[in-house]
Protein backbone atom coordinates (compact mmCIF):
# COMPACT_ATOMS: atom_id res chain seq x y z
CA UNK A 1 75.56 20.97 -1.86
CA UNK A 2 74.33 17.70 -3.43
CA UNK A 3 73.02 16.73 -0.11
CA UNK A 4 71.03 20.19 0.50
CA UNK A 5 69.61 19.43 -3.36
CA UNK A 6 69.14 15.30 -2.78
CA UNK A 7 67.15 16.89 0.58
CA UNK A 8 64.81 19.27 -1.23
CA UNK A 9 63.99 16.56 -4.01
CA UNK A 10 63.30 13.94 -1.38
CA UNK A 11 61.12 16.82 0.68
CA UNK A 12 59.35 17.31 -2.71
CA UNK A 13 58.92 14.13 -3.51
CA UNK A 14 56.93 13.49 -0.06
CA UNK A 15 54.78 16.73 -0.02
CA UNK A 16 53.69 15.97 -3.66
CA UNK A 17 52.90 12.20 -2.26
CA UNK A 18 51.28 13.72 0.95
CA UNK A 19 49.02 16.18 -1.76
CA UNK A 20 48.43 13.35 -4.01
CA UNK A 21 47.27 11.07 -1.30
CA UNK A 22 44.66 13.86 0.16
CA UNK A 23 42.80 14.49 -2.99
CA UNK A 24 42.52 10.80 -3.56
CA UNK A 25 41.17 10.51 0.52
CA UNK A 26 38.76 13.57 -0.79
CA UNK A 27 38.26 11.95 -3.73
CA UNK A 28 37.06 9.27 -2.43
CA UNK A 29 34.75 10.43 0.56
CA UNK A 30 32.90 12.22 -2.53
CA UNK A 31 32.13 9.01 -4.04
CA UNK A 32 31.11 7.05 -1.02
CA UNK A 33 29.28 10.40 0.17
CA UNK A 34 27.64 10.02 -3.42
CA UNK A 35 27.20 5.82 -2.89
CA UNK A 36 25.90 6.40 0.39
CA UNK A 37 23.35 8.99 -1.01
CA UNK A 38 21.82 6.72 -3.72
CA UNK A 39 21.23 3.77 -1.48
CA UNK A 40 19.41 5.78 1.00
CA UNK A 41 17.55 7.04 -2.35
CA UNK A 42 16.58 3.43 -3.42
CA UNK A 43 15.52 2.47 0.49
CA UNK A 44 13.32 5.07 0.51
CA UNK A 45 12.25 4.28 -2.66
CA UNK A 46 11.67 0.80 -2.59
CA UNK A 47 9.74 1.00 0.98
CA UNK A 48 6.73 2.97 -1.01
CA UNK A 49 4.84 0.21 -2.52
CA UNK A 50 1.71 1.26 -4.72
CA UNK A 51 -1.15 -0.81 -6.14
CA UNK A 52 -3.82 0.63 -8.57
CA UNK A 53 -7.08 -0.83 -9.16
CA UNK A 54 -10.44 -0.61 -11.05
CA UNK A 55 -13.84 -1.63 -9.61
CA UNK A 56 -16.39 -2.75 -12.41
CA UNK A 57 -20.31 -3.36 -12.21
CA UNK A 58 -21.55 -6.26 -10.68
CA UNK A 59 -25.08 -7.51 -9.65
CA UNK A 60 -26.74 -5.32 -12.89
CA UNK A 61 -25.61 -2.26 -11.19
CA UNK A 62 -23.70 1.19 -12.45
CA UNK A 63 -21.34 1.17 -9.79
CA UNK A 64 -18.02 1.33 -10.71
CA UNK A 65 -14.69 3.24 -9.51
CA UNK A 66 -10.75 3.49 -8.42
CA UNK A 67 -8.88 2.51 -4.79
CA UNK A 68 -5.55 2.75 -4.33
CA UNK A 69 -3.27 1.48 -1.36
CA UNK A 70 0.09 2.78 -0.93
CA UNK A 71 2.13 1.52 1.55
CA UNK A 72 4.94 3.74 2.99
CA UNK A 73 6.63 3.03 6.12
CA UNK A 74 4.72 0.07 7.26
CA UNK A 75 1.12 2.23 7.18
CA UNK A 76 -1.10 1.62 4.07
CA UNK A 77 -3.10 4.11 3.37
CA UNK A 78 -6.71 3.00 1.13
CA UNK A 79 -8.36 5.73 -0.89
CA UNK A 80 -11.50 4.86 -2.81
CA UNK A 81 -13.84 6.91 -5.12
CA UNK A 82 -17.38 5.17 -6.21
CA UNK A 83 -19.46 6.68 -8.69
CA UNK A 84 -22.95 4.95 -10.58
CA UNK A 85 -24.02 3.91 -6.94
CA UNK A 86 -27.93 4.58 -5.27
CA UNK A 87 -27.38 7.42 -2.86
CA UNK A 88 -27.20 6.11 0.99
CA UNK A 89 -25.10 4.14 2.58
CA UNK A 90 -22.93 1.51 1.05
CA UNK A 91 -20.14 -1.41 2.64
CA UNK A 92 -17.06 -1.89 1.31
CA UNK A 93 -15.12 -5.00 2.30
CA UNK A 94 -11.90 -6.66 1.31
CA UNK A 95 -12.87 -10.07 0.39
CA UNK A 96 -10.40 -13.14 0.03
CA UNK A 97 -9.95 -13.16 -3.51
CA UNK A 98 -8.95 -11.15 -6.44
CA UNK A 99 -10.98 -13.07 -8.79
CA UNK A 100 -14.66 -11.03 -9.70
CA UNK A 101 -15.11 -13.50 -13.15
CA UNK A 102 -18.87 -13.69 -11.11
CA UNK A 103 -22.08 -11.67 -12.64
CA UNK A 104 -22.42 -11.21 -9.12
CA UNK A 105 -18.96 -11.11 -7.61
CA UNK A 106 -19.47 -13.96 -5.41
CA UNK A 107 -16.58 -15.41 -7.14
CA UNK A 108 -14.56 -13.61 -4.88
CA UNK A 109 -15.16 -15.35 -1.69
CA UNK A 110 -16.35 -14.15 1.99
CA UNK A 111 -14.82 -11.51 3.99
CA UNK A 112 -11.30 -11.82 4.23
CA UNK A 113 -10.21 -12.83 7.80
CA UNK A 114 -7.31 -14.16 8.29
CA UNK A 115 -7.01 -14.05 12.27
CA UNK A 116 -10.49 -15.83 12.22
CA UNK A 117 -12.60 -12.93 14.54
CA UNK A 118 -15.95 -11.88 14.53
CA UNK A 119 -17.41 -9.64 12.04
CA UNK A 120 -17.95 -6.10 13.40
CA UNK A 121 -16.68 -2.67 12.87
CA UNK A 122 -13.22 -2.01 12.09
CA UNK A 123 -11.58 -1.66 15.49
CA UNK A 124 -13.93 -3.29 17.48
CA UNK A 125 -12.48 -4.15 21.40
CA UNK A 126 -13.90 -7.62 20.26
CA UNK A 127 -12.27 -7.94 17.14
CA UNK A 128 -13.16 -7.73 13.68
CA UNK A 129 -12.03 -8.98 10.11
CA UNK A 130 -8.54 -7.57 8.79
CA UNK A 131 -11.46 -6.88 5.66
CA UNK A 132 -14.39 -4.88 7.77
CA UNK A 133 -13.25 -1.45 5.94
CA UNK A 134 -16.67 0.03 6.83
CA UNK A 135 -19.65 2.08 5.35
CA UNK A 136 -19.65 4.99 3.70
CA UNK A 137 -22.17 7.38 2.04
CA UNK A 138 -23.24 7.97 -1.79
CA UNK A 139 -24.75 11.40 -2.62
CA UNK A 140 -27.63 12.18 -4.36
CA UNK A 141 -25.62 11.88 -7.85
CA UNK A 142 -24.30 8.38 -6.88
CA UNK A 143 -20.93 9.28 -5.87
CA UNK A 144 -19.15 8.51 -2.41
CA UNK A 145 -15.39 8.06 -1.05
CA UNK A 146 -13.32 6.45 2.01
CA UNK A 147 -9.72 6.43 3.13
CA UNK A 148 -8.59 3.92 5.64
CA UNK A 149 -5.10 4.34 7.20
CA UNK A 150 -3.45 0.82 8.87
CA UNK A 151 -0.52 -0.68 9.81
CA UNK A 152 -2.58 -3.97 10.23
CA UNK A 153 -2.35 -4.77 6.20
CA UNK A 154 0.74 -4.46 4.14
CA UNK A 155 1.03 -4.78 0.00
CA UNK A 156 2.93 -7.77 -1.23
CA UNK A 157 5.10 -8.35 2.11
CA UNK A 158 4.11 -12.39 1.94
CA UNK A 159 2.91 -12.19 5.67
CA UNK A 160 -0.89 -14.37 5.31
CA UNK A 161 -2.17 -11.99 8.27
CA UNK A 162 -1.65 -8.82 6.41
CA UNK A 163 -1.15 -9.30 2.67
CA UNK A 164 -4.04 -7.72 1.34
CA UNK A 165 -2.35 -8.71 -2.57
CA UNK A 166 -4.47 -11.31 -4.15
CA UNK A 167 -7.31 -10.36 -2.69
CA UNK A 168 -10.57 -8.35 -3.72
CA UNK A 169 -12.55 -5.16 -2.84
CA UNK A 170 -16.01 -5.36 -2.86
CA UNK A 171 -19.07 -2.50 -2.58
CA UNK A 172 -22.30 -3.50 -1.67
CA UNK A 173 -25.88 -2.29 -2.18
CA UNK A 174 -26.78 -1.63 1.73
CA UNK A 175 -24.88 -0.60 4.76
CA UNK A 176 -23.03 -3.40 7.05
CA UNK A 177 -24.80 -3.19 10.34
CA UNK A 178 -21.71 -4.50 12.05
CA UNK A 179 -23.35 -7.55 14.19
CA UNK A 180 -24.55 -9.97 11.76
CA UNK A 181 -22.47 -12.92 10.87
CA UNK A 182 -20.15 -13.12 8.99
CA UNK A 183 -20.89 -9.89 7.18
CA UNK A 184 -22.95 -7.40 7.89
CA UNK A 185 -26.02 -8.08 6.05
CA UNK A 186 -25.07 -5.19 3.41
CA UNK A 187 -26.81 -7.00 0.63
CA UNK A 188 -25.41 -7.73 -3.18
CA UNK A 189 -22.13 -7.34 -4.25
CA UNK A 190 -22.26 -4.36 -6.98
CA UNK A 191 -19.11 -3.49 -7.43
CA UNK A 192 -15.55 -5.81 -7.11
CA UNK A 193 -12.03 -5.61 -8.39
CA UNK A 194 -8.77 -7.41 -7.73
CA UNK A 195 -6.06 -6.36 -5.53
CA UNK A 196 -3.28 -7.20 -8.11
CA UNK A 197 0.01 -5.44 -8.71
């Protein structure tokens, strides 16, 4: 008899273990379910990047306005929105610095082309300046917008070739006729602002 009650104690004892032991394995595959969860969160998180920015009045002129890059997946995507401009066509370059301290936003340097190619239009067979964003068009009130979509820039990722941080957008008075060197005869610089984060 003290066997048969020593054998259902012991039988006890291991099928409260054997319970014990499976909500601790459920346990934790909820936590490192919920571990595994949050670091996909902050990946996908920290692979957006977003940068801001203002453009003010240069060269006497009204122009002013807003881009913003975001960067998601290794594709930046450039949205801008000009207002205070004549109507027509207008450039809009990225230039190689983030410094428009210049009346005339000359401060900010040339065209920003870091693989050293020709001017021309963006996606040219015979190259073209990692800055040759394009023209767009103001309307009769002044106000115009482009988007851009590349993988060939990237926000803050250190690489010289596509790092557009640091550097400068800049609208000009006339249209870039995408031939003459180095950039595009589009005339004065009336609007800039720094690609900072």
């Amino acid at each position: 008899m003290k066997k048969i009650a020593l054998g259902v104690i012991m039988l006890s004892l291991v099928l409260t273990g054997c319970k014990d032991d499976k909500k601790k394995m459920e346990t934790d595959e909820t936590v490192e379910k919920e571990v595994v969860k949050e670091m996909e969160k902050e990946v996908t998180e920290s692979t957006i990047k977003k940068v801001n920015m203002e453009l003010e009045s240069r060269s006497g002129s009204t122009a002013k306005g807003t881009v913003t890059f975001v960067e998601d997946s290794g594709v930046v995507k450039m949205d801008a929105k000009l207002s205070g401009l004549t109507p027509g066509t207008h450039a809009i370059h990225i230039h190689e610095k983030a410094d428009c301290s210049a009346a005339d936003g000359t401060s900010s340097g040339g065209h920003w082309n870091p693989t050293f190619q020709p001017h021309a239009k963006w996606g040219a067979e015979g190259g073209y300046h990692k800055g040759d964003i394009g023209n767009f068009e103001a309307d009769a009130d002044g106000n115009g917008s482009i988007a851009l979509k590349t993988d060939e820039w990237c926000i803050g990722c250190g690489d010289d070739k596509k790092d557009i941080l640091g550097k400068a957008i800049i609208v000009h008075k006339g249209a870039d006729d995408f031939t003459s060197q180095p950039s595009g005869a589009a005339g004065a610089r009336v609007s800039c602002g720094g690609i900072i984060e």
